[in-house]
Protein backbone atom coordinates (compact mmCIF):
# COMPACT_ATOMS: atom_id res chain seq x y z
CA UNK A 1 0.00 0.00 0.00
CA UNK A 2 1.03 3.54 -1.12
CA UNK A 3 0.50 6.54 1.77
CA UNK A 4 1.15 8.63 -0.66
CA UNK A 5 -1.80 10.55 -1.91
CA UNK A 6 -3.40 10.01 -5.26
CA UNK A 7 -2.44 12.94 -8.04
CA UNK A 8 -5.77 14.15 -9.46
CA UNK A 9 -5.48 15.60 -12.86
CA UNK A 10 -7.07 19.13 -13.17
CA UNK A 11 -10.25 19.07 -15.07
CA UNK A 12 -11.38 21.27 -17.63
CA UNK A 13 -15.44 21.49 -17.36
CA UNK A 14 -16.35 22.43 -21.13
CA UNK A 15 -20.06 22.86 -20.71
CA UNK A 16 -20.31 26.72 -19.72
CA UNK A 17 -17.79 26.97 -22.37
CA UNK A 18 -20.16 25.67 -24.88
CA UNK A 19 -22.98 28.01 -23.29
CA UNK A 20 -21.05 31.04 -23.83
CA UNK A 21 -20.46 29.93 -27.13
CA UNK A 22 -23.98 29.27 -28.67
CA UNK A 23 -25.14 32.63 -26.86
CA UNK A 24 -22.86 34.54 -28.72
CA UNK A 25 -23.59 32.71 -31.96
CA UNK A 26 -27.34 33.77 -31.42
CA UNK A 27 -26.58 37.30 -30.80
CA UNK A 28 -24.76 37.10 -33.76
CA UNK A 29 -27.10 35.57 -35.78
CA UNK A 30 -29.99 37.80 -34.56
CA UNK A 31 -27.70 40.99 -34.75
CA UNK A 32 -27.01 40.30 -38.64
CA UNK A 33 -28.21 42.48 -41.26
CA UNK A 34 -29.33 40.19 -44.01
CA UNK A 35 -29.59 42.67 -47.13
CA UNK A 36 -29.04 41.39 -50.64
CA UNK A 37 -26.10 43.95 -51.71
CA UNK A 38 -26.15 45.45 -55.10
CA UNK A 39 -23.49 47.02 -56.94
CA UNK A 40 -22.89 49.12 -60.16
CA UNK A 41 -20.49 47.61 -62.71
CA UNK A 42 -17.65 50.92 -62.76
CA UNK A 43 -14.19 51.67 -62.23
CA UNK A 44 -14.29 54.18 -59.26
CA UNK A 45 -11.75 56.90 -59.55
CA UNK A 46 -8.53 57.14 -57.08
CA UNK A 47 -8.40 60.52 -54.93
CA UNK A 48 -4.67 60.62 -54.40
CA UNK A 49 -5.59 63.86 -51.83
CA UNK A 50 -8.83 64.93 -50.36
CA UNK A 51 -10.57 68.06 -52.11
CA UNK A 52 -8.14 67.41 -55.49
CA UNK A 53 -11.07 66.53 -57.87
CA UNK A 54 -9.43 67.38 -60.76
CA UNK A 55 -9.26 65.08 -63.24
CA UNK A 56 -8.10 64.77 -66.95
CA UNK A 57 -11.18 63.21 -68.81
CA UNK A 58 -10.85 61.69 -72.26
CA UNK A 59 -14.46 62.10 -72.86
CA UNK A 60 -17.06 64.00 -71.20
CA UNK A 61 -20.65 62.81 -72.03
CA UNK A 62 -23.43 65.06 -70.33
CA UNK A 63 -26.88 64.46 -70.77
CA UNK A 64 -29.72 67.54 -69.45
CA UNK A 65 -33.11 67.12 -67.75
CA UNK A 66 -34.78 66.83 -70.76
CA UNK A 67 -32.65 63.81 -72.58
CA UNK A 68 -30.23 65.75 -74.65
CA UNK A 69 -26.55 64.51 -75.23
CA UNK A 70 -23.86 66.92 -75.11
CA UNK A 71 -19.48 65.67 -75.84
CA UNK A 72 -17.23 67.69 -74.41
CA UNK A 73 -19.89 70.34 -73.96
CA UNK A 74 -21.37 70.49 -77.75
CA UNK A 75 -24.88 69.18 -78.82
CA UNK A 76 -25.53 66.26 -80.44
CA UNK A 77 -28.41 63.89 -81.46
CA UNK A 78 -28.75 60.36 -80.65
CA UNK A 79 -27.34 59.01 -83.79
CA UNK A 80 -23.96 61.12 -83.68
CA UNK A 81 -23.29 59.90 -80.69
CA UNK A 82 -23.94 56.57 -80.91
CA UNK A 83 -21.26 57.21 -84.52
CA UNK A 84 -19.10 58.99 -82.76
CA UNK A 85 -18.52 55.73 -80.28
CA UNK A 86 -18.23 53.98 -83.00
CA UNK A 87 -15.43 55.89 -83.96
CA UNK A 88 -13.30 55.35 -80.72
CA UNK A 89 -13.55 51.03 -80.87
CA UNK A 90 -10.10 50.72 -82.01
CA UNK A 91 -8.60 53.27 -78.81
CA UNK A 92 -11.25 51.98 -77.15
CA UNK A 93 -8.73 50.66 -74.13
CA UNK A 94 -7.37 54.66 -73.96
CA UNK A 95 -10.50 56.08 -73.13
CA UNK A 96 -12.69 56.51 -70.03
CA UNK A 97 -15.67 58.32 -70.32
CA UNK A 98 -17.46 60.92 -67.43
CA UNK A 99 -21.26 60.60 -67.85
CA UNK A 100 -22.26 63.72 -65.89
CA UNK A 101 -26.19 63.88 -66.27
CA UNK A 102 -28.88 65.79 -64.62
CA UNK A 103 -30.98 64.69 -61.34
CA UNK A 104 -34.25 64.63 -63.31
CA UNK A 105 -32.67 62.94 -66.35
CA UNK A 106 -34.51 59.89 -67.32
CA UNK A 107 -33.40 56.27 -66.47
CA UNK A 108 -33.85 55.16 -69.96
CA UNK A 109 -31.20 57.67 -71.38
CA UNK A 110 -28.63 56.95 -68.69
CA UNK A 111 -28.80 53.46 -69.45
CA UNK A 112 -28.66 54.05 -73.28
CA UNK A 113 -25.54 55.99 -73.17
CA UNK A 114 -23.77 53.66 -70.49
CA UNK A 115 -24.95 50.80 -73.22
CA UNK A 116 -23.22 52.37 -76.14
CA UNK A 117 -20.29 53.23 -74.59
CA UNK A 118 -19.82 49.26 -72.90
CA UNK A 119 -20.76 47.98 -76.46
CA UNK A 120 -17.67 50.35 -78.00
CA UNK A 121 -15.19 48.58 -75.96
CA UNK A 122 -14.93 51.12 -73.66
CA UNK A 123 -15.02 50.04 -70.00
CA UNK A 124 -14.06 52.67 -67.87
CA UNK A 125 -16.97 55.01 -67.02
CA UNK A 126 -17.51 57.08 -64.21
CA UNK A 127 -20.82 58.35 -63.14
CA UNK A 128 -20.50 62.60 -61.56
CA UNK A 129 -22.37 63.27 -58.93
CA UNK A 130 -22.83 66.27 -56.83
């Protein structure tokens, strides 16, 4: 017979472990926002400074409230413009357009010009906004 006392091994008692564990996975899971994100298909622009907005634009395409197209500040109907992107295809990778267009403009003209310009080649676009 041993006098000497028997060596219990510390235990480690998991179970409030576990409790603290699936409480915070249910304030987690109730806490969630579950919102199905949307996103616009454009090449943001890089602010190397704050308040430098200056920027030099190949092509600026405005359109007014009322659906009018304007390059580089000058008029032009729906047909020249959709010729004059055309025209650009082969620099196509060169060239980012600004489409600066009014609050009130309609959808429908947006997305036209945004069409022609992805169907030219042209991928970088920028959207202006106040």
């Amino acid at each position: 017979m041993s006098l000497k006392p028997k060596r219990r091994r510390p235990e480690i008692n998991i179970v409030p472990l576990i409790d603290v564990l699936a409480i915070l996975i249910f304030f987690f899971l109730m806490t969630m926002q579950f919102r199905e994100l949307q996103a616009l298909n454009l090449v943001l622009p890089q602010i190397e400074t704050a308040g430098a907005g200056a920027v030099d634009e190949s092509l600026v395409i405005g359109i007014d409230a009322e659906g009018a197209f304007f390059i580089d500040g000058n008029r032009v109907e729906r047909e020249e413009l959709t010729a004059f992107l055309a025209e650009l295809r082969p620099v196509a990778r060169e060239v980012s357009v600004l489409l600066m267009a009014d609050e009130n403009t309609p959808l429908r003209e947006v997305t036209f010009v945004m069409d022609q310009v992805r169907r030219n080649g042209i991928d970088r676009i920028r959207l202006q906004s106040r």
